[in-house]
N, C-alpha and C. Protein backbone atom coordinates (compact mmCIF):
# COMPACT_ATOMS: atom_id res chain seq x y z
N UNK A 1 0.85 -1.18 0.00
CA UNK A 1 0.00 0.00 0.00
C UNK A 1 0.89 1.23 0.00
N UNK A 2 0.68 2.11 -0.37
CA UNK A 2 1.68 3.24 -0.90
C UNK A 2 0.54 5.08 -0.58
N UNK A 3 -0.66 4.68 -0.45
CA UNK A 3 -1.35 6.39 0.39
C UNK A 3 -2.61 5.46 0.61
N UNK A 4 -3.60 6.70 1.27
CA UNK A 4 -4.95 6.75 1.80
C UNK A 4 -5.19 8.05 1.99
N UNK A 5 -6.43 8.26 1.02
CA UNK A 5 -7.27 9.17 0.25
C UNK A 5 -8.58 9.54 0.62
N UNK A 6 -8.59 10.20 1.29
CA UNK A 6 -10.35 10.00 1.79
C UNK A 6 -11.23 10.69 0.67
N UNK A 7 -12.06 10.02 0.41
CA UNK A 7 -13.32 10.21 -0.20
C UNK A 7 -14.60 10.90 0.88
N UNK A 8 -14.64 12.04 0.54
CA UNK A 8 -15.73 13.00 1.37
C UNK A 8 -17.05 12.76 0.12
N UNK A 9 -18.26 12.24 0.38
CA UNK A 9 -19.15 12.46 -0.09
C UNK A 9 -19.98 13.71 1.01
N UNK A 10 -20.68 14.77 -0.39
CA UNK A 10 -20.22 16.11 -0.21
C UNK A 10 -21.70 16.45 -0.88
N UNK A 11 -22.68 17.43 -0.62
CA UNK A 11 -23.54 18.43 -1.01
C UNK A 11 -23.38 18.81 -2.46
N UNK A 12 -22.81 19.82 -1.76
CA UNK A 12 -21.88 20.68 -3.12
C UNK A 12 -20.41 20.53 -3.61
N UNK A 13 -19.72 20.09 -4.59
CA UNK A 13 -18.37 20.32 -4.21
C UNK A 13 -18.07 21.42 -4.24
N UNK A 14 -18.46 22.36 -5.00
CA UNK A 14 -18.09 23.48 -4.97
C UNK A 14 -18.18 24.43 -4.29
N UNK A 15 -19.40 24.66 -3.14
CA UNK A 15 -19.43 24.46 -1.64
C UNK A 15 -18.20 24.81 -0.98
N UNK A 16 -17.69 23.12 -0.87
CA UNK A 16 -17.01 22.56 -0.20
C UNK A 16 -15.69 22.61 -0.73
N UNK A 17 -15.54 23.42 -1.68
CA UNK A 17 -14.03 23.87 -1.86
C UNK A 17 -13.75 25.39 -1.55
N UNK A 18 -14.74 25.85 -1.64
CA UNK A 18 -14.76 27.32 -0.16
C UNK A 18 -13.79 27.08 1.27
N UNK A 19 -14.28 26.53 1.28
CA UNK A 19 -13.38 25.62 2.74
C UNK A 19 -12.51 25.11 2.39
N UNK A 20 -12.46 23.61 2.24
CA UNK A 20 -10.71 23.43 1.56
C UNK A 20 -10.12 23.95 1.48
N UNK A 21 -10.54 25.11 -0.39
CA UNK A 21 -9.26 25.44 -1.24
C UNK A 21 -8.71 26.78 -0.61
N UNK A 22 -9.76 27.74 -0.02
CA UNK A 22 -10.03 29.28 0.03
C UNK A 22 -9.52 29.09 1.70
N UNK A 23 -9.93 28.22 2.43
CA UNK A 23 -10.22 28.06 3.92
C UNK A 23 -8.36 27.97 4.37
N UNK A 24 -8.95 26.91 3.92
CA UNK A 24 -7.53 25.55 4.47
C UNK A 24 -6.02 25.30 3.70
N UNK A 25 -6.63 26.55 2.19
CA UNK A 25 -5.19 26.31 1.38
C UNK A 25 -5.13 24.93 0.77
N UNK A 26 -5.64 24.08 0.34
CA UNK A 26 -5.74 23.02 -0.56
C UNK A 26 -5.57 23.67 -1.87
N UNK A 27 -5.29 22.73 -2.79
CA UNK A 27 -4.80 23.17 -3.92
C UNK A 27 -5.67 22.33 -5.20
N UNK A 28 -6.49 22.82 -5.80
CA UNK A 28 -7.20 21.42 -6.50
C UNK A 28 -5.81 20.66 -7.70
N UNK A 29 -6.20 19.53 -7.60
CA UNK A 29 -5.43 18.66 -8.12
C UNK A 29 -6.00 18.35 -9.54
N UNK A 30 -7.24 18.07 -9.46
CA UNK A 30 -7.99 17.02 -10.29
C UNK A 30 -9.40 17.69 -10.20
N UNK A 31 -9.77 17.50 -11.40
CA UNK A 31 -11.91 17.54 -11.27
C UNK A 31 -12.30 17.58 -12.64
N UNK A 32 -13.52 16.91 -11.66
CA UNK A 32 -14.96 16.48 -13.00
C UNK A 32 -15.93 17.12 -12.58
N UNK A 33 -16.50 17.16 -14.19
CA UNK A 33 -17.70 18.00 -13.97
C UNK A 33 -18.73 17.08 -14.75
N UNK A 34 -19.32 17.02 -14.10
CA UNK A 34 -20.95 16.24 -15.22
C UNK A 34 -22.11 17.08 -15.24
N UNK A 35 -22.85 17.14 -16.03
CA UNK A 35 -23.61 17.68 -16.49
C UNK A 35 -23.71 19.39 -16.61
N UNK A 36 -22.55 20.09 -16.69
CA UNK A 36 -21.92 21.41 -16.39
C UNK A 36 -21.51 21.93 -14.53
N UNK A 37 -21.84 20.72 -14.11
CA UNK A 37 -21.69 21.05 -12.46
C UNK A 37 -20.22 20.34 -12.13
N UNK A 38 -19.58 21.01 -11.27
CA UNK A 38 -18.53 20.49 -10.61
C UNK A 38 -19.05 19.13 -9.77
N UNK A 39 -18.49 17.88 -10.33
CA UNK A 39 -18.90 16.88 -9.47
C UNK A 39 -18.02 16.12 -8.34
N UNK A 40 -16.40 16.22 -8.95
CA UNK A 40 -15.60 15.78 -7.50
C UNK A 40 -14.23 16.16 -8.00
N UNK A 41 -13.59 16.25 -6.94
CA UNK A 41 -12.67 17.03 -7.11
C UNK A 41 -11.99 16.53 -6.04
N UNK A 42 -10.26 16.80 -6.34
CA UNK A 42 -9.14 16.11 -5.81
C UNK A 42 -8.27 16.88 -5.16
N UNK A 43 -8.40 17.41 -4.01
CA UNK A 43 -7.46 18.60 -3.47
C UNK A 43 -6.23 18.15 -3.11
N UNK A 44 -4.91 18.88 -2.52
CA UNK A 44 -3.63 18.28 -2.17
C UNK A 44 -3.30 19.91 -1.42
N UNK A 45 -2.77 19.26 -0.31
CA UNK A 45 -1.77 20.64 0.54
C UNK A 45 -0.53 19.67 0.85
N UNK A 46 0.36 19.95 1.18
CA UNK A 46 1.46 19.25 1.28
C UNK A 46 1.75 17.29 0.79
N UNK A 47 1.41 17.01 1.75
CA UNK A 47 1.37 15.13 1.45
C UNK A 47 0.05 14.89 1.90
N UNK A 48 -0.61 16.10 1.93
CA UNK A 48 -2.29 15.53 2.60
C UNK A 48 -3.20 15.40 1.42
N UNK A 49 -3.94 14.72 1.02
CA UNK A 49 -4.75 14.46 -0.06
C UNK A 49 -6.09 14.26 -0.27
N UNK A 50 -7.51 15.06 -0.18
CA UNK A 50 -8.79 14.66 0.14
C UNK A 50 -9.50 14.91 -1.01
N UNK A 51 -10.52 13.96 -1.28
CA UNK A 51 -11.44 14.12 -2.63
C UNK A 51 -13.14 14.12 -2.22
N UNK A 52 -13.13 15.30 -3.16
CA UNK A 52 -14.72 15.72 -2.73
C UNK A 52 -15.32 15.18 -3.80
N UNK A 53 -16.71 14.02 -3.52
CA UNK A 53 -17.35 14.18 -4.39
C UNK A 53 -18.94 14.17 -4.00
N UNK A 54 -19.23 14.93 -5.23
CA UNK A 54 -20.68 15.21 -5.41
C UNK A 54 -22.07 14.44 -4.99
N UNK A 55 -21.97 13.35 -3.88
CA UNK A 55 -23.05 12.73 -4.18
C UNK A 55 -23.47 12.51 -2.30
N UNK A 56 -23.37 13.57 -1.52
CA UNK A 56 -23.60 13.72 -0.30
C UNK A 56 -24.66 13.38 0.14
N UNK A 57 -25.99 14.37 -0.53
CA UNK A 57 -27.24 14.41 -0.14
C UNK A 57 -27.26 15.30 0.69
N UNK A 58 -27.85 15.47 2.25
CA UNK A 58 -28.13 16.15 2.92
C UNK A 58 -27.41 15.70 4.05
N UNK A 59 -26.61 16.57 4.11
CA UNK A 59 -25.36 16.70 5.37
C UNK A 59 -25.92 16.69 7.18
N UNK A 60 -27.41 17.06 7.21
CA UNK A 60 -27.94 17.44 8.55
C UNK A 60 -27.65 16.50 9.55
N UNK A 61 -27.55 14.93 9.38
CA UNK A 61 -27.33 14.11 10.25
C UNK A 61 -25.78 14.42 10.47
N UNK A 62 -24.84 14.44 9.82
CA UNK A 62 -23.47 14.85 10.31
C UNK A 62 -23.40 16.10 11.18
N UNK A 63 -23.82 16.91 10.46
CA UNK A 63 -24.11 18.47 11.44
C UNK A 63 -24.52 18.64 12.46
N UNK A 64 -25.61 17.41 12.69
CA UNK A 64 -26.22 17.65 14.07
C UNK A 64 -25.68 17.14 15.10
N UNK A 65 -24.78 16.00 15.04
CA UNK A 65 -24.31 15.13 15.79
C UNK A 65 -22.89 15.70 16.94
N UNK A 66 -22.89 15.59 17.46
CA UNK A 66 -21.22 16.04 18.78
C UNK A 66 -20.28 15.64 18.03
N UNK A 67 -19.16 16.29 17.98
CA UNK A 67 -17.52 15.68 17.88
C UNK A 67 -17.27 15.02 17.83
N UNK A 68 -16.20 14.54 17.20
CA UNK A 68 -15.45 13.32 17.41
C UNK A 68 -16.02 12.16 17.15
N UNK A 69 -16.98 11.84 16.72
CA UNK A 69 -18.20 10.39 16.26
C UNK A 69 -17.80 10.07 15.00
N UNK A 70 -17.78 9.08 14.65
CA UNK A 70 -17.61 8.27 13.78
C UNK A 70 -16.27 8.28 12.87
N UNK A 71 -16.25 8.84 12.03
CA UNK A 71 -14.56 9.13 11.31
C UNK A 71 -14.23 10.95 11.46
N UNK A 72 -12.78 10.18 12.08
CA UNK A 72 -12.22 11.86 12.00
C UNK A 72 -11.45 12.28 11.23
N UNK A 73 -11.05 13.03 10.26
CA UNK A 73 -9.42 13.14 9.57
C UNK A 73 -8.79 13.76 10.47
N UNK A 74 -7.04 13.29 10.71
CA UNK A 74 -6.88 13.81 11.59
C UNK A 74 -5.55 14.17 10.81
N UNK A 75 -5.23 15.69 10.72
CA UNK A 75 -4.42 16.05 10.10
C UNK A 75 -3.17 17.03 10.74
N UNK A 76 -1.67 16.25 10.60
CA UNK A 76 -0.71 16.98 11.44
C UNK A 76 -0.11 18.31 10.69
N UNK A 77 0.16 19.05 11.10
CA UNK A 77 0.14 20.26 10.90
C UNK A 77 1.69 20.96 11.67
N UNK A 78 2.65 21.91 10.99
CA UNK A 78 3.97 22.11 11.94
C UNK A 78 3.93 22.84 13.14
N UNK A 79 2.77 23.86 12.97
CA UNK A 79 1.82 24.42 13.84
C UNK A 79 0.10 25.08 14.03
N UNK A 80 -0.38 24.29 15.42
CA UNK A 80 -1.46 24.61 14.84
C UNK A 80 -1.75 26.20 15.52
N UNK A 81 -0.97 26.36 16.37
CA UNK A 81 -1.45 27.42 16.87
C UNK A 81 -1.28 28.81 15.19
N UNK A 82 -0.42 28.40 14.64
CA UNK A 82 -0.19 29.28 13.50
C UNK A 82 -1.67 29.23 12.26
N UNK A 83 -1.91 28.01 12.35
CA UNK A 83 -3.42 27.73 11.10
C UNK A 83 -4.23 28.62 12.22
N UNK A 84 -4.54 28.38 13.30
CA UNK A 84 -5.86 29.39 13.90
C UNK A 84 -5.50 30.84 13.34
N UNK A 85 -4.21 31.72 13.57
CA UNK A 85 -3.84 32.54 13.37
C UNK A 85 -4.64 33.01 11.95
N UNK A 86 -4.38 31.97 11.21
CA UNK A 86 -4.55 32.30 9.39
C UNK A 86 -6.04 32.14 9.32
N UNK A 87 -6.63 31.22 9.90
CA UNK A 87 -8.02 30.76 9.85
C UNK A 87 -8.58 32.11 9.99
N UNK A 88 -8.05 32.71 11.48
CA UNK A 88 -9.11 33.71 12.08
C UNK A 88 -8.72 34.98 11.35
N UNK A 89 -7.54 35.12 10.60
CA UNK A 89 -7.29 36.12 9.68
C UNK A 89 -8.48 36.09 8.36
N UNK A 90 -8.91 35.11 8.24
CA UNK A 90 -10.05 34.43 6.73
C UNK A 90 -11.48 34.90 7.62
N UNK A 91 -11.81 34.94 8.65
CA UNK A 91 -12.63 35.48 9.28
C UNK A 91 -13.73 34.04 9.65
N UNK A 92 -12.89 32.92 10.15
CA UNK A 92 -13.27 31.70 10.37
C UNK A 92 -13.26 31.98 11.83
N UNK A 93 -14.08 31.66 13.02
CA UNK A 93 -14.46 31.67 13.88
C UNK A 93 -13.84 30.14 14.62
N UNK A 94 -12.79 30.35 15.10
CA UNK A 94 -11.90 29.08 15.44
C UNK A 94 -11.32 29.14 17.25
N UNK A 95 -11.52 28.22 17.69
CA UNK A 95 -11.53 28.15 19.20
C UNK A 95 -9.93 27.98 18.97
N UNK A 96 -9.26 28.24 20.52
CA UNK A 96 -7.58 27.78 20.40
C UNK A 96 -7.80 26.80 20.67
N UNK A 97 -6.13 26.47 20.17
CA UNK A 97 -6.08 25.03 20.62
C UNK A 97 -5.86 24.21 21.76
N UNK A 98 -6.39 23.20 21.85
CA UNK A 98 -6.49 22.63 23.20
C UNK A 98 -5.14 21.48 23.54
N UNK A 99 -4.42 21.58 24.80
CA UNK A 99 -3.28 20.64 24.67
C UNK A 99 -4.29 18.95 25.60
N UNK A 100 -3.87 18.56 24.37
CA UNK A 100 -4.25 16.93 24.90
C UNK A 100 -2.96 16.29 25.67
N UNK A 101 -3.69 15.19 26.61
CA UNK A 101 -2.55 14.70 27.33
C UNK A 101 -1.48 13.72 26.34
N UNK A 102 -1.68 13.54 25.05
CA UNK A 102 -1.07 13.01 24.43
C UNK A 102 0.26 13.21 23.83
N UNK A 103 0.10 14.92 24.06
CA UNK A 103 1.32 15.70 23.76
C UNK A 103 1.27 16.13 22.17
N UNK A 104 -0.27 16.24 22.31
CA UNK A 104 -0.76 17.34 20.70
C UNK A 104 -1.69 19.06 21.40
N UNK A 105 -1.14 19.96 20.75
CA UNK A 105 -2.28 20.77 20.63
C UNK A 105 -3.02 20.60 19.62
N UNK A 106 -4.36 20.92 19.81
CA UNK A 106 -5.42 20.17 18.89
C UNK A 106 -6.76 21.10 19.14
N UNK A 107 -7.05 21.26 17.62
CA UNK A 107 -8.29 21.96 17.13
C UNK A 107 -9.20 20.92 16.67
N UNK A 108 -10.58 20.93 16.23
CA UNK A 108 -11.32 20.02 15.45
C UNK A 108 -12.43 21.22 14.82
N UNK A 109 -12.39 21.09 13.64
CA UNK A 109 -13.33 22.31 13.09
C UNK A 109 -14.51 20.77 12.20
N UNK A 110 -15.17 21.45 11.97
CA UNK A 110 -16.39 20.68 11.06
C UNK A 110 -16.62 21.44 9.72
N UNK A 111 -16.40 20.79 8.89
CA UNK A 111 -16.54 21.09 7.33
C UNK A 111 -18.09 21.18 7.13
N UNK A 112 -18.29 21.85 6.01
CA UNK A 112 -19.64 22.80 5.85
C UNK A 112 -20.63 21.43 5.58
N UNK A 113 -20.42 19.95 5.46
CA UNK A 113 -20.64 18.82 5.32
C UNK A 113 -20.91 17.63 6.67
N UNK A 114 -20.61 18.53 7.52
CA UNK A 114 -20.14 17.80 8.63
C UNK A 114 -19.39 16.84 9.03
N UNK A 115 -18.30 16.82 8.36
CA UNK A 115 -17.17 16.09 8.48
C UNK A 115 -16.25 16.53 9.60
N UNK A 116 -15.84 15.95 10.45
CA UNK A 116 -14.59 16.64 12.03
C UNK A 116 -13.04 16.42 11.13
N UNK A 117 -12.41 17.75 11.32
CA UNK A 117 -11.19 17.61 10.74
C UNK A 117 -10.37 17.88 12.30
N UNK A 118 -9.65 17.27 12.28
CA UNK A 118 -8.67 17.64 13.89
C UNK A 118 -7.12 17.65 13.11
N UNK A 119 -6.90 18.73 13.37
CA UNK A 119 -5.66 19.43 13.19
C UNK A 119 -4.51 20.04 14.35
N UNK A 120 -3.55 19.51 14.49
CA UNK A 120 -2.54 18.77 15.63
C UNK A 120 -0.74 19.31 15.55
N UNK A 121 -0.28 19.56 16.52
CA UNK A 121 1.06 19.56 16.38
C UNK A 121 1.59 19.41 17.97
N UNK A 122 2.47 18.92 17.56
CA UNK A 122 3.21 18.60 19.31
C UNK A 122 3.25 19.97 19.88
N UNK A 123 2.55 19.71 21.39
CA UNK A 123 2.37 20.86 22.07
C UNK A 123 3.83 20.95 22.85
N UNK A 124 4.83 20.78 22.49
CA UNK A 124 6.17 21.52 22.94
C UNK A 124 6.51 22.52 21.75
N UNK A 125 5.80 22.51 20.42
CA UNK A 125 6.07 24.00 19.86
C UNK A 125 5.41 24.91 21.01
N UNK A 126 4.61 25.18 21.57
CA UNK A 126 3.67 25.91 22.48
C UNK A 126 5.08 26.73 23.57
N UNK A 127 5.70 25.40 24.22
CA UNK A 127 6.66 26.26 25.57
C UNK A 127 7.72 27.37 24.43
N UNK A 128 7.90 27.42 22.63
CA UNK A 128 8.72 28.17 22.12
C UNK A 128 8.05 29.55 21.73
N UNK A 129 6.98 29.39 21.97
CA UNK A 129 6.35 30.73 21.74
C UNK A 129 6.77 31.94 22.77
């Protein structure tokens, strides 16, 4: 085995590349369009790799649900205290990050889909600030 790719079934993709591409800095890679609509699409930020496609339905059961349930992406990051920085510069409404006893600081935001993204970096960058 050589990667793992998550497949986000998604509303809108185009939506949902507001967030990604505009949000999070993803970069589209790849996309189809069927019937003149953007139908899925292949983003990339560093070695991280997620594909949106078009066939979600109605996101409300993800949205409604608490944290952390069912699949999380959990994405490491060199700092996260620096993505809040940029987030809340985009005018994204982002809590700080929280240090887990694991020895991550750690955010979890929810995609406009309701997907939990948790975004992480060893909380000893934190004592260099």
């Amino acid at each position: 085995m050589n990667s793992l790719t998550p497949l986000l079934n998604v509303q809108d993709v185009t939506r949902s590349l507001a967030f990604w591409r505009d949000l999070l800095g993803f970069t589209v890679v790849g996309s189809y369009d069927w019937e003149g609509r953007l139908a899925w699409a292949r983003l990339q930020k560093g070695q991280v790799q997620v594909m949106l496609n078009g066939r979600g339905g109605d996101p409300g059961h993800r949205l409604a649900r608490e944290r952390y349930t069912d699949a999380v992406l959990c994405i490491a990051v060199d700092d996260v205290h620096a993505l809040v920085r940029d987030l809340r510069a985009k005018g994204l409404q982002v809590e700080d990050p929280e240090a887990q006893e694991y020895g991550l600081d750690e955010i979890v935001l929810r995609d406009p889909d309701g997907y939990d993204l948790a975004f992480s970096s060893p909380s000893d960058l934190s004592a260099r600030r």
